[in-house]
Protein backbone atom coordinates (compact mmCIF):
# COMPACT_ATOMS: atom_id res chain seq x y z
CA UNK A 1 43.16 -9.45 17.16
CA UNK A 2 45.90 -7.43 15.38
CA UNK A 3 48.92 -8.96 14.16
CA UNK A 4 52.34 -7.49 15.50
CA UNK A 5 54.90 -7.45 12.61
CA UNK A 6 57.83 -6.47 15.17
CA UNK A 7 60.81 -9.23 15.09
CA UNK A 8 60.38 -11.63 17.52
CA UNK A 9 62.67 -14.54 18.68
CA UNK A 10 59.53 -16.65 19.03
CA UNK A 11 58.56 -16.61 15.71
CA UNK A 12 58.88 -20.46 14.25
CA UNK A 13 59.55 -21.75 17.10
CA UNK A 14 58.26 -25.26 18.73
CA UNK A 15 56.10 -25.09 22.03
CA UNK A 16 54.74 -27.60 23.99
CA UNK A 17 54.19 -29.49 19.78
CA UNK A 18 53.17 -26.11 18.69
CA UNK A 19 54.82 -23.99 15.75
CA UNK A 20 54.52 -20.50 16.45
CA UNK A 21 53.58 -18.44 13.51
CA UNK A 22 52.19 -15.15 14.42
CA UNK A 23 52.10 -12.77 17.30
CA UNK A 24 48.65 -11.81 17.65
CA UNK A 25 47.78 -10.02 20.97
CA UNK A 26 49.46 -8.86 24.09
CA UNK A 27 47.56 -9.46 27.96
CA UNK A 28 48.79 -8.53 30.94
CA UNK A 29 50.46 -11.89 31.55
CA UNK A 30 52.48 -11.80 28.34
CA UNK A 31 52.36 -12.36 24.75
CA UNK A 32 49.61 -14.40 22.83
CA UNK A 33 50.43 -15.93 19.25
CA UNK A 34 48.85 -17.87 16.50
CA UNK A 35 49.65 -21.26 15.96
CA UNK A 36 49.56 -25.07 14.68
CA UNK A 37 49.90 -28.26 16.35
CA UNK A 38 52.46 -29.90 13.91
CA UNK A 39 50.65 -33.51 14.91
CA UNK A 40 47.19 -32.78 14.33
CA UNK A 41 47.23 -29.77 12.26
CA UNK A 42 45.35 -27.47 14.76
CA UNK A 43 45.22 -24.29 14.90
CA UNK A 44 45.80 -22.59 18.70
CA UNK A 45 46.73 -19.51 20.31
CA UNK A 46 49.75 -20.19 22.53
CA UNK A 47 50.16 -17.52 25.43
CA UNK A 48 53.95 -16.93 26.82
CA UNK A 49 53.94 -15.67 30.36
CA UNK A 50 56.57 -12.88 30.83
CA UNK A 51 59.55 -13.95 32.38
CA UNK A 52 59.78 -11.30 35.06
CA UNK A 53 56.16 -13.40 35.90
CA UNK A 54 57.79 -16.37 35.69
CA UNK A 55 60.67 -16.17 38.08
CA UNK A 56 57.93 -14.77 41.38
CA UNK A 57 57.75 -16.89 44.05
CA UNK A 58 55.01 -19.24 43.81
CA UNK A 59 54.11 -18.16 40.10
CA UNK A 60 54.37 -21.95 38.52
CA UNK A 61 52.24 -23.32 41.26
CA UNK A 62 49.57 -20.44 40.61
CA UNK A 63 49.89 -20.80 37.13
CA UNK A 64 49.08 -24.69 36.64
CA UNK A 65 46.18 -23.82 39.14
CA UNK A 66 44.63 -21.82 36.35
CA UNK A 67 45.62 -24.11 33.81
CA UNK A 68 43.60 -26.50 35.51
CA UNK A 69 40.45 -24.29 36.66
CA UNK A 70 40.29 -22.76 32.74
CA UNK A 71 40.93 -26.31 31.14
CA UNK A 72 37.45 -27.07 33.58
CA UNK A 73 35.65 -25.12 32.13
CA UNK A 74 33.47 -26.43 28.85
CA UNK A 75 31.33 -23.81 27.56
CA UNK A 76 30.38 -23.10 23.89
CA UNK A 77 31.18 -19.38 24.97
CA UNK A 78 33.98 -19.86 27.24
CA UNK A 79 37.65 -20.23 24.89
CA UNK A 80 38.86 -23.80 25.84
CA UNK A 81 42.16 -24.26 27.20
CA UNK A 82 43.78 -26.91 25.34
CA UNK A 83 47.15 -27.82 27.13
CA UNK A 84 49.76 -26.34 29.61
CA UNK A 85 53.48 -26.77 30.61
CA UNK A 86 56.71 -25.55 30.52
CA UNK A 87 59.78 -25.84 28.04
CA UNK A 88 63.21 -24.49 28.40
CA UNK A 89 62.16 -21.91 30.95
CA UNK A 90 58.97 -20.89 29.05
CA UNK A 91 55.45 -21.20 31.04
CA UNK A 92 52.96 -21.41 28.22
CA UNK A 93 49.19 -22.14 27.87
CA UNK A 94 47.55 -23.19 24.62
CA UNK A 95 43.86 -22.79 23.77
CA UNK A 96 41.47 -22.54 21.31
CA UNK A 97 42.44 -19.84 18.84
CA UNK A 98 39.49 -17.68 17.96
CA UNK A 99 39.26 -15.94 14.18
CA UNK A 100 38.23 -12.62 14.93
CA UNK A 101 38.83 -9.27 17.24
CA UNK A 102 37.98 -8.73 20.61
CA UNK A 103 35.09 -6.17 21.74
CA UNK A 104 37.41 -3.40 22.74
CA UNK A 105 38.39 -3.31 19.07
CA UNK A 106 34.93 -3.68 17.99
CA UNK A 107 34.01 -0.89 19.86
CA UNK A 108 36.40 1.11 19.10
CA UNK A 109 35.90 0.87 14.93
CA UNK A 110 31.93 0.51 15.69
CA UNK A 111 31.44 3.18 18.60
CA UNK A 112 28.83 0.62 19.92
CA UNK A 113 26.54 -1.94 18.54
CA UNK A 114 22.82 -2.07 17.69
CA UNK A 115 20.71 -2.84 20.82
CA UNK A 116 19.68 -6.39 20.01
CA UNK A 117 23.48 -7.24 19.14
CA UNK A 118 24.53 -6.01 21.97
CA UNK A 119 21.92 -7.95 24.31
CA UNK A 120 23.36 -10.87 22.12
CA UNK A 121 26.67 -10.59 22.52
CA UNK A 122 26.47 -10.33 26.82
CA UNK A 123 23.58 -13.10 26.52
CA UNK A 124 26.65 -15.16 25.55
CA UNK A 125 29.10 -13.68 28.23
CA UNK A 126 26.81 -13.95 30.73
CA UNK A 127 25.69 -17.58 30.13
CA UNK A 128 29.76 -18.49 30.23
CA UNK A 129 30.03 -16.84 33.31
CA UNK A 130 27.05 -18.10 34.98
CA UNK A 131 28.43 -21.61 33.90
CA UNK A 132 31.62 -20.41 35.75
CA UNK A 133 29.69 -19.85 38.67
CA UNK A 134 28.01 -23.14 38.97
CA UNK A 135 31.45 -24.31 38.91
CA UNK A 136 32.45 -22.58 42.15
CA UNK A 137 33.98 -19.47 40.14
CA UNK A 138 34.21 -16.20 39.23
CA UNK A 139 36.17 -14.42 36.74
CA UNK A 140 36.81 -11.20 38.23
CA UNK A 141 38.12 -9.28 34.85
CA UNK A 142 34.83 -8.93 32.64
CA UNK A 143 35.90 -6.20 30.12
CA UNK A 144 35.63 -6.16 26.45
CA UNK A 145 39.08 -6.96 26.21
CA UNK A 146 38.71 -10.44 27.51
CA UNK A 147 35.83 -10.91 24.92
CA UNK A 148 36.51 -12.35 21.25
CA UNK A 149 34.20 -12.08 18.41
CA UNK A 150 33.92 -14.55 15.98
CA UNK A 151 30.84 -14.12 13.59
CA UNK A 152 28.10 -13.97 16.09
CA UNK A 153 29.43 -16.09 18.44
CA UNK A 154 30.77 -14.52 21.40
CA UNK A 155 33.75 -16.07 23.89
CA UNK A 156 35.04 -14.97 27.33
CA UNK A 157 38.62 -15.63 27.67
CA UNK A 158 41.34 -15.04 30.15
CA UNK A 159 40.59 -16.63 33.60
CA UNK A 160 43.82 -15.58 34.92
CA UNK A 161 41.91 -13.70 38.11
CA UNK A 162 39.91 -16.39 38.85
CA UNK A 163 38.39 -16.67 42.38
CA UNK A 164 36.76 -19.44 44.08
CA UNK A 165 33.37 -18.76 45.71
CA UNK A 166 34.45 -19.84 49.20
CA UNK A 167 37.51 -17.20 49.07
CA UNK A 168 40.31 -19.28 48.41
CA UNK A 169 41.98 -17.75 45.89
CA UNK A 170 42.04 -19.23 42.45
CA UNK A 171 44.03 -17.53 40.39
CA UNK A 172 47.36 -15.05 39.38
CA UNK A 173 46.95 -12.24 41.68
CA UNK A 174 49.38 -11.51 44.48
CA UNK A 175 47.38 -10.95 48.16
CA UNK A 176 46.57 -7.30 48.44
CA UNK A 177 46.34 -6.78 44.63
CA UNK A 178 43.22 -4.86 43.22
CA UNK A 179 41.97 -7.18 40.79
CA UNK A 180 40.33 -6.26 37.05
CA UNK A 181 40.04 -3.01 35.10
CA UNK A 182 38.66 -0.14 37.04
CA UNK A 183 36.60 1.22 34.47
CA UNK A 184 34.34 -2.43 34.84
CA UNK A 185 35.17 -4.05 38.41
CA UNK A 186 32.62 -3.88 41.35
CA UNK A 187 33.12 -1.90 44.13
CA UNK A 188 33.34 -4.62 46.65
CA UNK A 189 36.55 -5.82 44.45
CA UNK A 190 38.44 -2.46 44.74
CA UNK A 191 37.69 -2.26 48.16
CA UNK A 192 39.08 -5.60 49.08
CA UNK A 193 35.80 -7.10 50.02
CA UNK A 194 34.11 -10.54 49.51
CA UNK A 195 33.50 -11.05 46.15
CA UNK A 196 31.04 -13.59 44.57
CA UNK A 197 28.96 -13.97 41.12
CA UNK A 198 27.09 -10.65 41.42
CA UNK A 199 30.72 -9.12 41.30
CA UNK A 200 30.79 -10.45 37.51
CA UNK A 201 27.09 -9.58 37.04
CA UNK A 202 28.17 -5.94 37.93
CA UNK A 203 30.96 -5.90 35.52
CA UNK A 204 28.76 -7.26 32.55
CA UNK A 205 26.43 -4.29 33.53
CA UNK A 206 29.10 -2.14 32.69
CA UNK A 207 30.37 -4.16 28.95
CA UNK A 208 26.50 -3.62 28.42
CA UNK A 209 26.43 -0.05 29.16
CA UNK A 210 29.62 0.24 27.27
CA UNK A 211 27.98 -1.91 24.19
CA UNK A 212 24.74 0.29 24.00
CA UNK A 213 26.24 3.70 24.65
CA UNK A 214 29.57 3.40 23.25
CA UNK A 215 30.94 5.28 26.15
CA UNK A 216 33.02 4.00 29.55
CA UNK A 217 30.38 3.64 31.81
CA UNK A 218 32.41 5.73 34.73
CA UNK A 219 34.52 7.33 32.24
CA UNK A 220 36.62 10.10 34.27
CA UNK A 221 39.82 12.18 34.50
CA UNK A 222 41.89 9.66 36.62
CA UNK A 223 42.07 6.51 37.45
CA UNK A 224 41.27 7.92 40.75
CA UNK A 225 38.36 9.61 40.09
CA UNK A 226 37.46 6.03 38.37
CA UNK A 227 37.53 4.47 41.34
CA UNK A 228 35.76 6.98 43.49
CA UNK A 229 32.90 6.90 40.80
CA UNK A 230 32.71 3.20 41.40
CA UNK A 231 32.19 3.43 44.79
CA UNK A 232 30.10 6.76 45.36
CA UNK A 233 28.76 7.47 42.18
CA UNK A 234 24.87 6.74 40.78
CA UNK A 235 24.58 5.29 38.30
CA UNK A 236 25.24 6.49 34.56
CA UNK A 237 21.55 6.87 32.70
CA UNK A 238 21.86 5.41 29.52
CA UNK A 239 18.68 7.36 28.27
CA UNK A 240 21.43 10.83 28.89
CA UNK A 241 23.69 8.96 26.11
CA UNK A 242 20.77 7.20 24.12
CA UNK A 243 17.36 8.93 23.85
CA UNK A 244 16.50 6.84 21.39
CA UNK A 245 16.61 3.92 23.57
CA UNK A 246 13.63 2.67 25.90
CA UNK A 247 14.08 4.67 29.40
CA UNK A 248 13.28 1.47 31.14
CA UNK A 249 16.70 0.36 30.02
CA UNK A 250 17.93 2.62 32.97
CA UNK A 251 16.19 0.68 35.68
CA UNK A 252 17.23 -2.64 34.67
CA UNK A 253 21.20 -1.38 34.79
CA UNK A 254 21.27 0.40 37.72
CA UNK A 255 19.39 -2.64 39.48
CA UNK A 256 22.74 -4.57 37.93
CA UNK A 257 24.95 -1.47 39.63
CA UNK A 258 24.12 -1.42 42.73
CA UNK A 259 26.66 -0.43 45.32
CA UNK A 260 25.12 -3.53 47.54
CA UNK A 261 25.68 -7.01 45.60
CA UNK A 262 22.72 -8.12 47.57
CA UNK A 263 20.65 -5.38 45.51
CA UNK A 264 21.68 -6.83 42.16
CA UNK A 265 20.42 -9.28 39.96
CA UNK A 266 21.20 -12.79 40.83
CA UNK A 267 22.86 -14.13 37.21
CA UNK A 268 23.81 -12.75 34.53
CA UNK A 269 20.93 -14.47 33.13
CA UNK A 270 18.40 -12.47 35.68
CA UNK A 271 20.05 -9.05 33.69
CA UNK A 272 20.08 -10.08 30.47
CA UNK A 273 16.45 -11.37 30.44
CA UNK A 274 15.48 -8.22 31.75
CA UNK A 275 17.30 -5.84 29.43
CA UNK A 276 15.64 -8.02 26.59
CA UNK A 277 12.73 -7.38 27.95
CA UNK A 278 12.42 -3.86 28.06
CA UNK A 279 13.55 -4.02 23.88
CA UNK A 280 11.24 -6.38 22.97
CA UNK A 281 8.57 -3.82 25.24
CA UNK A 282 9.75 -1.17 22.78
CA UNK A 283 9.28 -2.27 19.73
CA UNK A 284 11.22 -3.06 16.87
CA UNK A 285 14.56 -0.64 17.29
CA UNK A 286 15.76 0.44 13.62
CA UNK A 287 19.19 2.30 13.29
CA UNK A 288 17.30 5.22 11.88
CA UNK A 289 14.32 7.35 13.55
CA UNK A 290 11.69 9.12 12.10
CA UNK A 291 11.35 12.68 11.27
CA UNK A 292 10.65 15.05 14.65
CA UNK A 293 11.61 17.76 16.53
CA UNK A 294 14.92 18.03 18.44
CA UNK A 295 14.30 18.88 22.06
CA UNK A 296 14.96 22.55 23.33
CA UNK A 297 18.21 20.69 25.22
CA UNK A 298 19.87 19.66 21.80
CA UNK A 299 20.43 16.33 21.19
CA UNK A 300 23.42 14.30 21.86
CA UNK A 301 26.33 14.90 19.83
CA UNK A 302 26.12 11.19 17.77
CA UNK A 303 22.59 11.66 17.18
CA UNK A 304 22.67 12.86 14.07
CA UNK A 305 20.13 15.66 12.78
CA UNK A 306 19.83 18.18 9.70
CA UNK A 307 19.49 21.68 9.45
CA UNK A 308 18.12 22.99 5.69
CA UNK A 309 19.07 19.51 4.40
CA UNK A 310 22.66 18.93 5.71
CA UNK A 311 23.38 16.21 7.53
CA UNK A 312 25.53 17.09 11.28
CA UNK A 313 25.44 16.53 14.84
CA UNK A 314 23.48 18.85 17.20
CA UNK A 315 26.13 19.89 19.89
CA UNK A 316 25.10 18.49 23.39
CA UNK A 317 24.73 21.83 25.01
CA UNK A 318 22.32 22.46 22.23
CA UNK A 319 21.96 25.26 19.11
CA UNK A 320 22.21 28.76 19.71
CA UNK A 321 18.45 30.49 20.20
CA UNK A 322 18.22 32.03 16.40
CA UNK A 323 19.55 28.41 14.57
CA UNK A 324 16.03 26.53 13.90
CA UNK A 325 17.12 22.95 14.65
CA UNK A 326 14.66 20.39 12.83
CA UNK A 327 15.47 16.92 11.27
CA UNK A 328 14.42 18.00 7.81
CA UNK A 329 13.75 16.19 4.66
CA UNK A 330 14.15 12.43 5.23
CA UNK A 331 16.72 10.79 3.12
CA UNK A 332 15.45 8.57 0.05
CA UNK A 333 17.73 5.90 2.12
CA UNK A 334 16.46 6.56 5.46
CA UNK A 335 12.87 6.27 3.54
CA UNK A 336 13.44 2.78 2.25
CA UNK A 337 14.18 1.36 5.40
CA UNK A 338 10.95 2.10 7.09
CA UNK A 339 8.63 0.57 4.02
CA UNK A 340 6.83 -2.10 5.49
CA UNK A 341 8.59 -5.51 4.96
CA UNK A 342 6.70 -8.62 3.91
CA UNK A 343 7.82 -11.75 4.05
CA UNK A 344 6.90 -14.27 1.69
CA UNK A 345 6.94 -17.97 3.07
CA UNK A 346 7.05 -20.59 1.01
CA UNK A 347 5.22 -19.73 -1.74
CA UNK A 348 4.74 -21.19 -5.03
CA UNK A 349 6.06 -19.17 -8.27
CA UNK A 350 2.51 -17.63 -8.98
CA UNK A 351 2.26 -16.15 -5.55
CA UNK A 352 5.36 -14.70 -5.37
CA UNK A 353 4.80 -13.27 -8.92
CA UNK A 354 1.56 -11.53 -7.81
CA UNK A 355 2.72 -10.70 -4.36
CA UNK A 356 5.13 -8.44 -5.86
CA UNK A 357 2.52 -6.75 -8.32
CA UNK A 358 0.36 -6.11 -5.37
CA UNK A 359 3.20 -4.66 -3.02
CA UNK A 360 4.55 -2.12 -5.55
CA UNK A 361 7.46 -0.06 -4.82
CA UNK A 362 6.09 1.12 -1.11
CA UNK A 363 6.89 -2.21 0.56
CA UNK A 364 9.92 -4.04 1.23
CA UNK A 365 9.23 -8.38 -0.12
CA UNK A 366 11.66 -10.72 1.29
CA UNK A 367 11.28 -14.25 0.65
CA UNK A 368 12.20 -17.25 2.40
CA UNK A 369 11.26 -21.10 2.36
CA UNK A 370 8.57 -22.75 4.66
CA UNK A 371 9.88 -25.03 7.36
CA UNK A 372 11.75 -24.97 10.66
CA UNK A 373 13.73 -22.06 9.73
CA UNK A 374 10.50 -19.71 9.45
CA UNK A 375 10.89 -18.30 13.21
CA UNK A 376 14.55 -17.80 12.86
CA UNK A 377 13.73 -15.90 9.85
CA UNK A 378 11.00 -13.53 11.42
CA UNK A 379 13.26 -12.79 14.48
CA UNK A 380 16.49 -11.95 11.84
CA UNK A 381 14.49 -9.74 9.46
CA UNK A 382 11.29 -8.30 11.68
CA UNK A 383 8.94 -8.39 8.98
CA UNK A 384 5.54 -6.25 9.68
CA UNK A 385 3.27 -8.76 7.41
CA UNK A 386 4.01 -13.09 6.81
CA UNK A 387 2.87 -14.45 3.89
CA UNK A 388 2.13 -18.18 4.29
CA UNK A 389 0.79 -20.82 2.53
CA UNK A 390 -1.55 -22.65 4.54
CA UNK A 391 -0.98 -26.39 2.87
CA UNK A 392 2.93 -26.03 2.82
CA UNK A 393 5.09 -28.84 3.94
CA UNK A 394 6.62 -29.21 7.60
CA UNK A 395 4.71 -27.80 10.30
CA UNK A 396 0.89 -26.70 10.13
CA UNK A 397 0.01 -23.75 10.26
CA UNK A 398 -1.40 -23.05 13.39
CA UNK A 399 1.93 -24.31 14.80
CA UNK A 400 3.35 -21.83 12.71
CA UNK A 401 1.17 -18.55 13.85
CA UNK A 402 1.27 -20.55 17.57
CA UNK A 403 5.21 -20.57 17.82
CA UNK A 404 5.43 -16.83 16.23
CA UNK A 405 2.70 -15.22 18.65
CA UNK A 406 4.76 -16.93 21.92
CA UNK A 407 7.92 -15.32 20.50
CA UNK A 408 8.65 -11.90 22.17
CA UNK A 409 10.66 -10.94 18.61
CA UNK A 410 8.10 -12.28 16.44
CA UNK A 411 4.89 -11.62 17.74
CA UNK A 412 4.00 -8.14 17.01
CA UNK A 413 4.09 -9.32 12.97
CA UNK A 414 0.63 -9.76 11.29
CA UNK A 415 0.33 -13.09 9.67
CA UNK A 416 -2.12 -13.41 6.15
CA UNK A 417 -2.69 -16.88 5.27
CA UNK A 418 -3.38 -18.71 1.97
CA UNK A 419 -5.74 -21.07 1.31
CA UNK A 420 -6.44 -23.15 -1.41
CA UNK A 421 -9.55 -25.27 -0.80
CA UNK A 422 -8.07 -28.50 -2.83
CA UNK A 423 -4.88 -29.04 -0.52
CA UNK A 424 -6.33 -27.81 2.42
CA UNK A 425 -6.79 -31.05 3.86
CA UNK A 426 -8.53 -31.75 6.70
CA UNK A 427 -7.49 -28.79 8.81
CA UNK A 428 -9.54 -25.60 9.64
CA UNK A 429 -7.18 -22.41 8.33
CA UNK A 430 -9.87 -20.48 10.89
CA UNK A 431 -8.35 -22.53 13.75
CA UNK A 432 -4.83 -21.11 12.40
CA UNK A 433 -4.98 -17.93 13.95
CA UNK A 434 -3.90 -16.31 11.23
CA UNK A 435 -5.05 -12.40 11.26
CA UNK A 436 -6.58 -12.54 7.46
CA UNK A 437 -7.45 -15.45 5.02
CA UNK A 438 -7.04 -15.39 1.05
CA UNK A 439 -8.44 -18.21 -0.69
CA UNK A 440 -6.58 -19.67 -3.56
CA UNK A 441 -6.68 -18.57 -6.37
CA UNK A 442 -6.40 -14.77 -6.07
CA UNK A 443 -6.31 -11.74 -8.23
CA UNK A 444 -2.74 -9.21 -7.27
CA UNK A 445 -5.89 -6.55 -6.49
CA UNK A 446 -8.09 -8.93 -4.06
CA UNK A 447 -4.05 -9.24 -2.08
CA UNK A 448 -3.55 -5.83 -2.27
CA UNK A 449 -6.92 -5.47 -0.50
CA UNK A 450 -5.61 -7.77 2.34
CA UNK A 451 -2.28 -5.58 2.27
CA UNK A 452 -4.25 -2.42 2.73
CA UNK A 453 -6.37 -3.71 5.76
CA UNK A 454 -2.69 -4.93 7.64
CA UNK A 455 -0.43 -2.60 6.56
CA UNK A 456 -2.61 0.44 6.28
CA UNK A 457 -3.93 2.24 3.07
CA UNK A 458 -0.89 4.48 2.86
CA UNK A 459 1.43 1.26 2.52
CA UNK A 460 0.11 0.29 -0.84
CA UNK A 461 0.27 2.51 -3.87
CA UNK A 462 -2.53 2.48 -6.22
């Protein structure tokens, strides 16, 4: 969130035991600031309704309603409401103050995020909201607005619009209002219908969309034409957008946008499992491609592409018949991110020294210790080749290779085991099922050998 710097009577003031030190946001209820509980030193973000909210008929019953539905709702990814009340005419709600942005401004500086961050990020919405749902609610205004970012931990805020699943109304909405932001809310909202989880399934679709595209997944003229799009539209293809992504990718979201909520997936869960999928299908997904040719069509206008060794974008409508459109020479940057990474795993200091005699300059060594942490690792840094010592401490090896092969991230890397006779123990390393073995103690030219045979002949100088 971005601080506002305007004056502001608030500022300093004591809410509900809170000082108020910092304006920090602005929702559609009224103003949200930073600040500290002057008992327990805790830091909060205090929301002031607007008055003009305040003085409606029936507001300060609706409002302690929500208070009491959000304050419900204990989720690691859902912002937890802390306290609510009133004080000298002021409605205010405190909550859990979040150090961060929200996704709109993400998205704005970013343009969109790398595939398996942005399957990560709505993994984490979507497991709030399907919380929500076991609860009896839905939220109603899933937009990236209503999402904060803090590190890699994701939280949906703002249950404001809160509906019950039985239709009673839940929430801060006047009868006949259209509830959420068009560019995200299902059809069956806008046209007044029944509404239920796969209402918030269909507006996670869209955050998705929006995440991997970087574009408003209905994105039109008008609010009008918005609207219509919602309801009569297909579909947007996010292979029109991204090329680079796995076409199945389509599928899977316009299963999630489907006109008919009975057509959609079930949870958010059901959607995000199958968007991972189709990823983990794929490949692994780097932020660069290699060299090719750039279809007749042109490419899209943020895939980048060279022409005699300049870097610019290829308009959409495509180059003019005479202008040879190729990628070009690859940059020495681009290069070094496609060498071949190995991934040394708790190895002694010999090991390590040779390993990096044997890779050379043509592959990428990481190193990391042996342990509990060694899947974490793999699915963080995709190696292509493990290095791992067969008698290292913690778990054996073959529970090792076992829990890497099961792992959709981590299976597709090759795993080269060392073995040294004398600390073997009573273990077979050909039980392991490690892809190659190198007994202990080795030359840097018998591993280079093994790095050859897994990583291919051009991966090795020499």
């Amino acid at each position: 969130m971005i601080a506002d710097t305007t004056t502001d009577p608030h500022l300093g003031r004591v809410v509900g035991g809170y000082r108020i030190e910092q304006r920090i946001g602005r929702g559609g209820m009224g103003l949200v600031y930073r600040a500290e509980h002057l008992n327990l030193r805790r830091r909060a973000a205090i929301k002031i309704i607007a008055p003009e909210l305040v003085e409606a008929s029936g507001f300060r019953e609706r409002f302690n309603r929500e208070a009491r539905i959000a304050a419900a709702l204990q989720h690691p990814n859902i912002v937890t409401v802390y306290d609510a009340g009133e004080q000298d005419g002021l409605l205010y709600l405190a909550m859990q103050h979040v150090e961060g942005a929200d996704l709109s401004a993400v998205l704005r500086a970013e343009g969109r995020l790398r595939p398996y961050r942005a399957i990560d990020v709505c993994r984490q919405i979507g497991a709030a909201l399907d919380a929500a749902h076991a609860q009896g609610l839905i939220h109603r205004d899933v937009k990236p607005g209503n999402v904060l970012i803090e590190g890699r931990t994701a939280f949906l805020t703002d249950f404001g619009l809160t509906k019950r699943l039985d239709g009673t109304a839940a929430g801060l909405t006047l009868h006949g209002d259209v509830v959420g932001t068009i560019h995200y809310v299902a059809p069956e909202q806008i046209e007044g219908g029944r509404v239920d989880a796969r209402s918030d399934v269909y507006s996670l679709a869209c955050v998705l969309y929006h995440c991997l595209s970087g574009e408003l997944p209905f994105a039109r003229d008008t609010d009008v034409a918005v609207i219509y799009a919602q309801l009569s539209d297909a579909p947007p293809r996010l292979s029109a957008v991204r090329p680079d992504l796995p076409a199945g990718l389509d599928a899977v979201l316009a299963k999630a946008l489907e006109k008919s909520p009975a057509r959609r997936f079930e949870t958010c869960a059901a959607l995000l499992t199958a968007a991972r999928v189709v990823l983990d299908a794929a490949g692994p997904l780097a932020d660069t491609s290699t060299p090719r040719s750039v279809p007749a069509f042109g490419d899209h206008v943020d895939v980048s592409t060279t022409v005699g060794g300049a870097l610019r974008a290829v308009p959409a409508e495509g180059d003019a018949a005479f202008l040879a459109t190729t990628v070009g020479p690859v940059p020495a940057r681009v290069t070094a991110t496609r060498r071949p990474r190995l991934l040394l795993a708790g190895l002694d200091l010999r090991a390590r020294a040779l390993a990096r005699v044997a890779a050379g300059m043509r592959i990428e060594l990481q190193e990391v210790p042996a342990g509990d942490g060694l899947l974490e690792a793999v699915r963080e840094r995709r190696p292509d080749l493990i290095v791992l010592d067969f008698g290292a401490p913690g778990p054996s090896a073959g529970e090792v290779v076992s829990g890497l092969r099961s792992d959709a991230v981590a299976r597709d890397a090759k795993v080269l085991l060392l073995v040294d006779p004398a600390r073997a123990g009573a273990g077979d390393p050909a039980l392991a099922g490690a892809d190659e073995r190198l007994a202990v103690p080795f030359s840097s030219l018998q591993l280079q050998v093994k790095l050859r045979r897994l990583l291919g002949a051009d991966a090795v100088a020499g």
